[in-house]
N, C-alpha and C. Protein backbone atom coordinates (compact mmCIF):
# COMPACT_ATOMS: atom_id res chain seq x y z
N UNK A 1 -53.77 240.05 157.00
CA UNK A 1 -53.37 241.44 156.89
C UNK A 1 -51.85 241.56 156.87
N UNK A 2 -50.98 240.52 157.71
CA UNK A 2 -50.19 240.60 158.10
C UNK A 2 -49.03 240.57 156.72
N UNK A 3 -49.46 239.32 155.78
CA UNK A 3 -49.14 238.93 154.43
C UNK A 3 -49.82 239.69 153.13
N UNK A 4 -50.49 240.36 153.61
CA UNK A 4 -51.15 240.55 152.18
C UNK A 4 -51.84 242.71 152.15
N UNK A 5 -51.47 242.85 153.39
CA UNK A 5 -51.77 243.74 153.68
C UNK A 5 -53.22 244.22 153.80
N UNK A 6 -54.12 245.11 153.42
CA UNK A 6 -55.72 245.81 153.12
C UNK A 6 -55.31 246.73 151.78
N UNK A 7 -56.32 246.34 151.47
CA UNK A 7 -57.24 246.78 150.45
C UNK A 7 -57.05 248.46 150.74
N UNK A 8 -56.81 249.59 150.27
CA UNK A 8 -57.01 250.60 150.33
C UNK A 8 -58.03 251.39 148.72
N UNK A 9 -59.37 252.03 149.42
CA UNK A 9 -59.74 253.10 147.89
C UNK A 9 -58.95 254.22 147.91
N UNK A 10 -58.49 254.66 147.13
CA UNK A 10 -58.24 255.93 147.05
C UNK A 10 -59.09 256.80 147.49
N UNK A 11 -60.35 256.72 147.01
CA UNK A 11 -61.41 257.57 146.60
C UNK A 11 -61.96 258.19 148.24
N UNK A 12 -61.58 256.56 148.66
CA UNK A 12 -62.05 256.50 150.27
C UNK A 12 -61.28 257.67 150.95
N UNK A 13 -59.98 257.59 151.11
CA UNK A 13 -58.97 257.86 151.59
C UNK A 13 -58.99 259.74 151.46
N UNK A 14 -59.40 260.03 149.90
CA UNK A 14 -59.53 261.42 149.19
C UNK A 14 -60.66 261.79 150.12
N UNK A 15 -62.05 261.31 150.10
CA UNK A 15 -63.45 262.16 151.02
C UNK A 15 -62.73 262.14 152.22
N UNK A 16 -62.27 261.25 152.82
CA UNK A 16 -62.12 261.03 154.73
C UNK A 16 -61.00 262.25 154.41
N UNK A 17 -60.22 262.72 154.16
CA UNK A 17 -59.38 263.90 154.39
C UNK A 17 -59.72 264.86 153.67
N UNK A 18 -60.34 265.07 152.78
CA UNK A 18 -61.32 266.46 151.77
C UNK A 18 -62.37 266.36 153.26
N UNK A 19 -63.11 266.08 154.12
CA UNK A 19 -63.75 265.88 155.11
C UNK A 19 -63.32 266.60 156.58
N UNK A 20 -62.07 265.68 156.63
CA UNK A 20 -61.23 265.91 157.59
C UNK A 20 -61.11 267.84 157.66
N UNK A 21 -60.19 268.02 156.36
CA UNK A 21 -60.00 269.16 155.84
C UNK A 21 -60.92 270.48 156.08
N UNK A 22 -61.70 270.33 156.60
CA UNK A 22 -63.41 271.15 156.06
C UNK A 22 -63.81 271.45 158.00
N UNK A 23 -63.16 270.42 158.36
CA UNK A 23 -62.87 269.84 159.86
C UNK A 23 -64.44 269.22 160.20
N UNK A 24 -64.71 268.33 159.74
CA UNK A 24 -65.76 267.22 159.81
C UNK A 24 -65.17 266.46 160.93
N UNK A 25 -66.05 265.83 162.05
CA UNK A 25 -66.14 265.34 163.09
C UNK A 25 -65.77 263.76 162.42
N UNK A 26 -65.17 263.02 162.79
CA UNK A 26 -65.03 261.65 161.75
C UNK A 26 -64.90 260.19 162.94
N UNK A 27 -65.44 259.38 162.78
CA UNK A 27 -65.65 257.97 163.32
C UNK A 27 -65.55 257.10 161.97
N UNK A 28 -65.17 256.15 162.99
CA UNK A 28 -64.96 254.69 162.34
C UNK A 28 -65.50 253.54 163.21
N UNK A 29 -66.63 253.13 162.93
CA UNK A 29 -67.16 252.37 163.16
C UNK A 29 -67.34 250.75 162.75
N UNK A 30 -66.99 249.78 163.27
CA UNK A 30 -66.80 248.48 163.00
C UNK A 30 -66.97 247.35 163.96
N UNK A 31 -67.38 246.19 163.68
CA UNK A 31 -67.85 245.08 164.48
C UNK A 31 -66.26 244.83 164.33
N UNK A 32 -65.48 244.64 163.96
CA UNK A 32 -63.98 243.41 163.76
C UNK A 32 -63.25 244.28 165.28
N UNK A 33 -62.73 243.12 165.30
CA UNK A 33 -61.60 243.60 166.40
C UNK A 33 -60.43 243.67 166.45
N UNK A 34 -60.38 243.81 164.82
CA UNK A 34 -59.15 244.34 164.09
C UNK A 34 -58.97 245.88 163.44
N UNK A 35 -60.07 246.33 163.89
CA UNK A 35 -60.31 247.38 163.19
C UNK A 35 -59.54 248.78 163.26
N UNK A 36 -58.89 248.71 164.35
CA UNK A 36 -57.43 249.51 164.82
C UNK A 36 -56.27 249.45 163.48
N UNK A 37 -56.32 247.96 163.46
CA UNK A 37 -54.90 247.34 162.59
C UNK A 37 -55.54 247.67 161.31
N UNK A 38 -56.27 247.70 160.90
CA UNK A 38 -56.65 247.96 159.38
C UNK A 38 -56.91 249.53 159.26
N UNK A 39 -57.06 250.21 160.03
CA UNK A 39 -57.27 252.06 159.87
C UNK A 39 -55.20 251.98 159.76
N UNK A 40 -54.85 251.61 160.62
CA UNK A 40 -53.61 251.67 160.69
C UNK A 40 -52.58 251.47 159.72
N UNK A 41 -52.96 249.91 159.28
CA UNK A 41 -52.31 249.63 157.43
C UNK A 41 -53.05 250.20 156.61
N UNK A 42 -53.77 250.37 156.45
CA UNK A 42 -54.68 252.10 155.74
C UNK A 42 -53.88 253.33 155.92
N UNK A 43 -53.33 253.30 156.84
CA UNK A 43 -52.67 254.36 156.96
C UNK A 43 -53.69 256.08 157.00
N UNK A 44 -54.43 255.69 157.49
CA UNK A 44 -55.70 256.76 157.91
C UNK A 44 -55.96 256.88 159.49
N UNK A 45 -55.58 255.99 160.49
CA UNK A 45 -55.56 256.32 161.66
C UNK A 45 -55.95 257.03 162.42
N UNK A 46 -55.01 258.45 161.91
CA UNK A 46 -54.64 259.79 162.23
C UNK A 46 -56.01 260.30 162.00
N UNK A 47 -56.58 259.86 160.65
CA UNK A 47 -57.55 260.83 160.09
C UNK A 47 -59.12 260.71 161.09
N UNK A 48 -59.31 259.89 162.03
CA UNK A 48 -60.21 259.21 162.43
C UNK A 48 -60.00 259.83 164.06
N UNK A 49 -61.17 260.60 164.41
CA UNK A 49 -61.41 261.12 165.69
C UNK A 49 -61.93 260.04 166.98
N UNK A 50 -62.62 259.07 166.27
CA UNK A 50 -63.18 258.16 167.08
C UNK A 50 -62.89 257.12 166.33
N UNK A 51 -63.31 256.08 167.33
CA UNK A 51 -63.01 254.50 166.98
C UNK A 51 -63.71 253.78 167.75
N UNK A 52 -64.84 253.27 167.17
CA UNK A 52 -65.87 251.89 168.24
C UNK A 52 -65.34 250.58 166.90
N UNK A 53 -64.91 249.52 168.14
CA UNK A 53 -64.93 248.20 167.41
C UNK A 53 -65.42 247.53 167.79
N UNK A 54 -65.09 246.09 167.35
CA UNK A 54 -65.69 244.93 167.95
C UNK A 54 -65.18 244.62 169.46
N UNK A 55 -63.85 245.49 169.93
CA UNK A 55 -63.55 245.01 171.36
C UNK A 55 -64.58 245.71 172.05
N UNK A 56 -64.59 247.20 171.71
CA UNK A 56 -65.69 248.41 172.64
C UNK A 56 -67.24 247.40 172.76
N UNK A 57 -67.83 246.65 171.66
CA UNK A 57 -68.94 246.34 171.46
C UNK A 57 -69.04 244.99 172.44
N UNK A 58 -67.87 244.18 172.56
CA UNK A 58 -68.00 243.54 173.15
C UNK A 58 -67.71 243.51 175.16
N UNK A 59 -67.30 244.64 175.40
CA UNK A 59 -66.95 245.52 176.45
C UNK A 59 -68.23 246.23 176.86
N UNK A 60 -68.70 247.01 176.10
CA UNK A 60 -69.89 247.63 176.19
C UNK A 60 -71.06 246.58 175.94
N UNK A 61 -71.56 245.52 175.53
CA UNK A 61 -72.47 244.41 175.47
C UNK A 61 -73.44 245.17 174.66
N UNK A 62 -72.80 245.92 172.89
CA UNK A 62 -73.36 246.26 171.91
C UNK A 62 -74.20 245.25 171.18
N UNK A 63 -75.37 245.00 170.89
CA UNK A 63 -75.79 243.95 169.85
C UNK A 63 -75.23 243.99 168.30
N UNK A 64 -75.09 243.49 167.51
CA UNK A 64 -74.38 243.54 166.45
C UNK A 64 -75.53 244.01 165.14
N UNK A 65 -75.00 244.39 164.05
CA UNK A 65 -76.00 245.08 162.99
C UNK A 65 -76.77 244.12 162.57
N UNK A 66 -78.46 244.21 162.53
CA UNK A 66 -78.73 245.66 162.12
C UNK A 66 -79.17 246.67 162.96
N UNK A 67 -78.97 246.03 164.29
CA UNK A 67 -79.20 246.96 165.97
C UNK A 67 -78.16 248.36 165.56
N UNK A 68 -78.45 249.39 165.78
CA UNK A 68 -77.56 250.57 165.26
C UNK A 68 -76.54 251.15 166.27
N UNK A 69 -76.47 249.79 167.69
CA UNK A 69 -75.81 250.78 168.75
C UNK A 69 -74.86 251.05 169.07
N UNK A 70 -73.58 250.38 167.38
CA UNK A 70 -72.38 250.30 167.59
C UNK A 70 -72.07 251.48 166.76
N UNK A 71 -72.97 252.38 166.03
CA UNK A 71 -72.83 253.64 165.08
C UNK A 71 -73.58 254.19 166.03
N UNK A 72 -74.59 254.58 166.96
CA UNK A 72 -74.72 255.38 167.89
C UNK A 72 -73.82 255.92 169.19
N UNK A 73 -73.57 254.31 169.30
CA UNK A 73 -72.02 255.23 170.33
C UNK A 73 -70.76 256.13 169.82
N UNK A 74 -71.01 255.41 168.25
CA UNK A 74 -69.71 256.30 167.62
C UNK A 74 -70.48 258.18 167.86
N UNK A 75 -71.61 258.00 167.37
CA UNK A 75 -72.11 259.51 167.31
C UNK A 75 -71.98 259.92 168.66
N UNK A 76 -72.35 259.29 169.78
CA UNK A 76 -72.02 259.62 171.13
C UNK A 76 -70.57 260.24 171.60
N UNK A 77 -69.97 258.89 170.93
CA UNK A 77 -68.24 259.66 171.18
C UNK A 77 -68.30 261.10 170.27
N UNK A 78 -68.56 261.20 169.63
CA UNK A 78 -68.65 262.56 168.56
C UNK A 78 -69.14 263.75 169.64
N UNK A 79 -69.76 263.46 170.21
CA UNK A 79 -70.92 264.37 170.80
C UNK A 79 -71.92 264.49 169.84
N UNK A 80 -72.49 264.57 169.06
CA UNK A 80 -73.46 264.74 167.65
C UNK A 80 -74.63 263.90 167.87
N UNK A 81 -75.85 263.94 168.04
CA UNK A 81 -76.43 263.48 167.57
C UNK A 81 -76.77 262.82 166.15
N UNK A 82 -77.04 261.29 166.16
CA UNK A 82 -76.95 261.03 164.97
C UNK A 82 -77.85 261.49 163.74
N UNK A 83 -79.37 262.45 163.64
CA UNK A 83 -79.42 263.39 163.12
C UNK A 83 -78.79 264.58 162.52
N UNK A 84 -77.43 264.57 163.40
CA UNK A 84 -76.75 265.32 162.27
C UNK A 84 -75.31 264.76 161.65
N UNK A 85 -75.54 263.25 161.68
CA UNK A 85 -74.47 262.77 161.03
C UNK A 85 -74.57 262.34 159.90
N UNK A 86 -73.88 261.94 158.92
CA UNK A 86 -73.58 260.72 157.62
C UNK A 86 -73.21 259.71 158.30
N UNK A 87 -73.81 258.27 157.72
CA UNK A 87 -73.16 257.44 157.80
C UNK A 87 -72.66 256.60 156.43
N UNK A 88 -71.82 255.89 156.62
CA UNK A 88 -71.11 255.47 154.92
C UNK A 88 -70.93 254.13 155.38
N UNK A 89 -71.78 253.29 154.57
CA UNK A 89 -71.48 251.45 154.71
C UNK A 89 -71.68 250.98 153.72
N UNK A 90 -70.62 249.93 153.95
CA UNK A 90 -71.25 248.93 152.36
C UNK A 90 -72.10 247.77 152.50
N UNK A 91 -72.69 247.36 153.54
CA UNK A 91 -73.48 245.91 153.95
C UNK A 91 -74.87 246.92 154.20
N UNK A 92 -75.48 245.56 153.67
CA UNK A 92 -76.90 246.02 153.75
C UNK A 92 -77.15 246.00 154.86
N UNK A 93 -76.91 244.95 156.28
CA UNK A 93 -77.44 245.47 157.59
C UNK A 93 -76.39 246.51 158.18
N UNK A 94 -75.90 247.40 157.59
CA UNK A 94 -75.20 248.39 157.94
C UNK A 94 -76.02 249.55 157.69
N UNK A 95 -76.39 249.38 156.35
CA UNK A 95 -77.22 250.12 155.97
C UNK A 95 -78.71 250.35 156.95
N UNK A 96 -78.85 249.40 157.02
CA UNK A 96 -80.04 249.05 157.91
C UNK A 96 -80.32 249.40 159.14
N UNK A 97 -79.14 249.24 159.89
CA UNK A 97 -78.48 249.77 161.21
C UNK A 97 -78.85 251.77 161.02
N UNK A 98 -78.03 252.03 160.02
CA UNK A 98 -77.85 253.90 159.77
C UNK A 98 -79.50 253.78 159.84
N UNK A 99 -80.43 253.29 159.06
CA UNK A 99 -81.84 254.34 159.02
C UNK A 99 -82.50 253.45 160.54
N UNK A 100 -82.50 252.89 161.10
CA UNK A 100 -82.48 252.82 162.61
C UNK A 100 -82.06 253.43 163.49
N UNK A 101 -80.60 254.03 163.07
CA UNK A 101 -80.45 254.87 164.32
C UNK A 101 -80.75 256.40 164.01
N UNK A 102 -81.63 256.31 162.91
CA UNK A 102 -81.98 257.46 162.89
C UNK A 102 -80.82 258.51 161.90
N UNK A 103 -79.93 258.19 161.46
CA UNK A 103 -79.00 258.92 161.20
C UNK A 103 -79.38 259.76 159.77
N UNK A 104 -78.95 261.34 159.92
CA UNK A 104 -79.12 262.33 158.69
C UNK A 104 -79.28 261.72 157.16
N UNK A 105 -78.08 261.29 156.66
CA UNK A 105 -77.68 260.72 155.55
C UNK A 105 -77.44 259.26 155.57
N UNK A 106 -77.66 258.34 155.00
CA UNK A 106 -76.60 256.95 154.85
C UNK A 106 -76.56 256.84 153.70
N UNK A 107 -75.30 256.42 153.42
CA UNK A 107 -74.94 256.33 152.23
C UNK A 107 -74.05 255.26 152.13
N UNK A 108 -75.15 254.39 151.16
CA UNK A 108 -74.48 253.20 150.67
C UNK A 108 -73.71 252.88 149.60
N UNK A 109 -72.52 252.17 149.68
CA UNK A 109 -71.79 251.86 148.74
C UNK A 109 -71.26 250.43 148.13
N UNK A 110 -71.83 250.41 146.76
CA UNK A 110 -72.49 249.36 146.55
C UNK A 110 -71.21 248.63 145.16
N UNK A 111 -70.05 248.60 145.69
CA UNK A 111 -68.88 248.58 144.53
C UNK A 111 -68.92 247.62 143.61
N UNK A 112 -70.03 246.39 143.75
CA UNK A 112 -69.53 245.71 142.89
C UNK A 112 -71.54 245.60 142.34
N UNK A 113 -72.21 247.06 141.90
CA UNK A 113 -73.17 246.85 141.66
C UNK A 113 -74.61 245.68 141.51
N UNK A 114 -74.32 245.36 142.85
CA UNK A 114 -75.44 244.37 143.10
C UNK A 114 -76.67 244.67 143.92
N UNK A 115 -75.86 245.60 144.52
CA UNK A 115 -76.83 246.04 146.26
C UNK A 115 -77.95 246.93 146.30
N UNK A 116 -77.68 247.94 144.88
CA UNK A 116 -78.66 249.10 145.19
C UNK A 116 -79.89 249.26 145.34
N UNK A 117 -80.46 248.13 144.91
CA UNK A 117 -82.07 248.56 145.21
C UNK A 117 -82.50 248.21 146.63
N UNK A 118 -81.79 246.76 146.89
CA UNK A 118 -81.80 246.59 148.14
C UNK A 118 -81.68 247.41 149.54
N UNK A 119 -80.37 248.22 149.34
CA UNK A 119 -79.73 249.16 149.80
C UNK A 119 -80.51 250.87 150.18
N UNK A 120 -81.54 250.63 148.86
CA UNK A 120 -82.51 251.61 149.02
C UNK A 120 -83.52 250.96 150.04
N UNK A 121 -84.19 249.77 149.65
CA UNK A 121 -84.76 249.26 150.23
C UNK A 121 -84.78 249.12 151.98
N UNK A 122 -83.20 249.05 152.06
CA UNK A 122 -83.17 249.13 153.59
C UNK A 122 -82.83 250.33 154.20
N UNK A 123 -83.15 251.54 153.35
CA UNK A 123 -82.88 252.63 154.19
C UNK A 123 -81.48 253.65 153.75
N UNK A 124 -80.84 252.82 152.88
CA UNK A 124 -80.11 254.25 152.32
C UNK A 124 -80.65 255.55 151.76
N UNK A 125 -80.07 256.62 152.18
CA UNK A 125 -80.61 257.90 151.05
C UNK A 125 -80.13 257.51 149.62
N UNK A 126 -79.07 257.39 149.26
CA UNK A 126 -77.76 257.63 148.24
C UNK A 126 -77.10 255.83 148.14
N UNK A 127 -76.80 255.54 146.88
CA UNK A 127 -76.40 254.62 146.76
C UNK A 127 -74.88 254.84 145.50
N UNK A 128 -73.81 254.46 145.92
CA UNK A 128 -72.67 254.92 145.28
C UNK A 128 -71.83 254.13 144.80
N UNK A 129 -71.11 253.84 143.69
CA UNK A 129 -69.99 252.35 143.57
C UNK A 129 -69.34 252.79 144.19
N UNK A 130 -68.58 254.02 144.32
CA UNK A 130 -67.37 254.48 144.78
C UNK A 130 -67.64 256.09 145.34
N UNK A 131 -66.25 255.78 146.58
CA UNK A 131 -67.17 257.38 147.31
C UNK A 131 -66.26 258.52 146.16
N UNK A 132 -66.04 258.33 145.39
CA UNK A 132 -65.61 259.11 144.43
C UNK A 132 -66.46 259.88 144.32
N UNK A 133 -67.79 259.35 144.04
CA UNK A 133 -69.33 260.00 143.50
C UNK A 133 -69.69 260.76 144.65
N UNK A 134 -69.05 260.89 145.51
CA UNK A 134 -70.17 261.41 146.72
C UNK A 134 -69.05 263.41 146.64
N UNK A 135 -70.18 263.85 146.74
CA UNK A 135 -69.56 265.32 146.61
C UNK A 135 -70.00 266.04 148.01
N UNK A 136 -68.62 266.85 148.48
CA UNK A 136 -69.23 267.37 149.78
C UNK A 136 -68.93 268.88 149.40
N UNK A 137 -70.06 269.51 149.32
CA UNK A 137 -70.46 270.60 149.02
C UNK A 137 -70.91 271.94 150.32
N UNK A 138 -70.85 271.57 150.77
CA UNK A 138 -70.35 272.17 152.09
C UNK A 138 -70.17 272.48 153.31
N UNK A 139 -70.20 273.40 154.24
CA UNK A 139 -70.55 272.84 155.73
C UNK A 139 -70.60 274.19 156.29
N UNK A 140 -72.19 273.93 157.26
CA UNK A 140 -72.03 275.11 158.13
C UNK A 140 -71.18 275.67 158.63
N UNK A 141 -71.10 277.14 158.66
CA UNK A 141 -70.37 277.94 159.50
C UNK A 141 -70.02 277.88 161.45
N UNK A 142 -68.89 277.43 161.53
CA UNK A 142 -69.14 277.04 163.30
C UNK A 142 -69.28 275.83 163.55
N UNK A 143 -69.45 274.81 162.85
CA UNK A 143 -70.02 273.45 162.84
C UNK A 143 -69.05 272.47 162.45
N UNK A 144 -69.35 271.33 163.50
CA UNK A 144 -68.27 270.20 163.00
C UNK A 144 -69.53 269.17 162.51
N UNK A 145 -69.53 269.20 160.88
CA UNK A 145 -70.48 268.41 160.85
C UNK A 145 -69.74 266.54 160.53
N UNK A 146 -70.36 265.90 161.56
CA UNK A 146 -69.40 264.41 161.60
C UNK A 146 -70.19 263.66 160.04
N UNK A 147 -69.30 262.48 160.33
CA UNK A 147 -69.38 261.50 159.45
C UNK A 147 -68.86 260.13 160.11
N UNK A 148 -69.87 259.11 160.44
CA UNK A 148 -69.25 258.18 160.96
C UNK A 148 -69.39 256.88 160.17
């Protein structure tokens, strides 16, 4: 990271603050225990209400995906039940993890078109190359609806 920096989507970067914007409840959820330093050289940080990583998971004695309990605590930190969240992953036991924990939406993103049937297969609603495609159309009145 240090040499080469991260990878940033645009597209990513555009929903998480068109989101933000709307005032969507927002987590970031991740096994790495780098995952601070990469929201950070992302330069999205800011945009991110919560944060479970691989230190919390390993602190908290989280099992790792496709156990869903490292995206349930994120909904926990939210306050939200994960019924009324999105979740957005690109690994199939991520995917796998979201329709385990029960969560509203998952939505998989599948960038280098290999994953999707699979991806259906394990429980995505929505399968996307890029969250470009994903349209957020709107949000209750009074409501922080999250996205983790």
């Amino acid at each position: 990271m240090r040499t080469h920096g991260v990878r940033v989507f645009a597209s990513t970067v555009t929903l998480l603050r068109e989101l933000r914007r709307r005032g969507a409840g927002i987590a970031a959820a991740s096994a790495s225990r780098s995952c601070g330093t990469v929201l950070e050289a992302a330069g999205v940080a800011g945009d991110v209400d919560v944060r479970v990583d691989g230190l919390d998971a390993a602190r908290l004695g989280l099992p790792g995906k496709p156990d869903p309990a490292l995206f349930l605590e994120a909904a926990r930190r939210l306050g939200v039940p994960p019924g009324r969240c999105a979740l957005v992953e690109d690994a199939l036991v991520g995917v796998e993890a979201g329709r385990r924990g029960g969560f509203a939406t998952v939505v998989g993103v599948d960038r280098q078109a290999r994953l999707r049937g699979a991806m259906l297969e394990r429980g995505a609603h929505v399968v996307v190359r890029d969250l470009a495609d994903v349209a957020v159309v709107g949000r209750r009145s009074g409501t922080r609806d999250p996205v983790v």
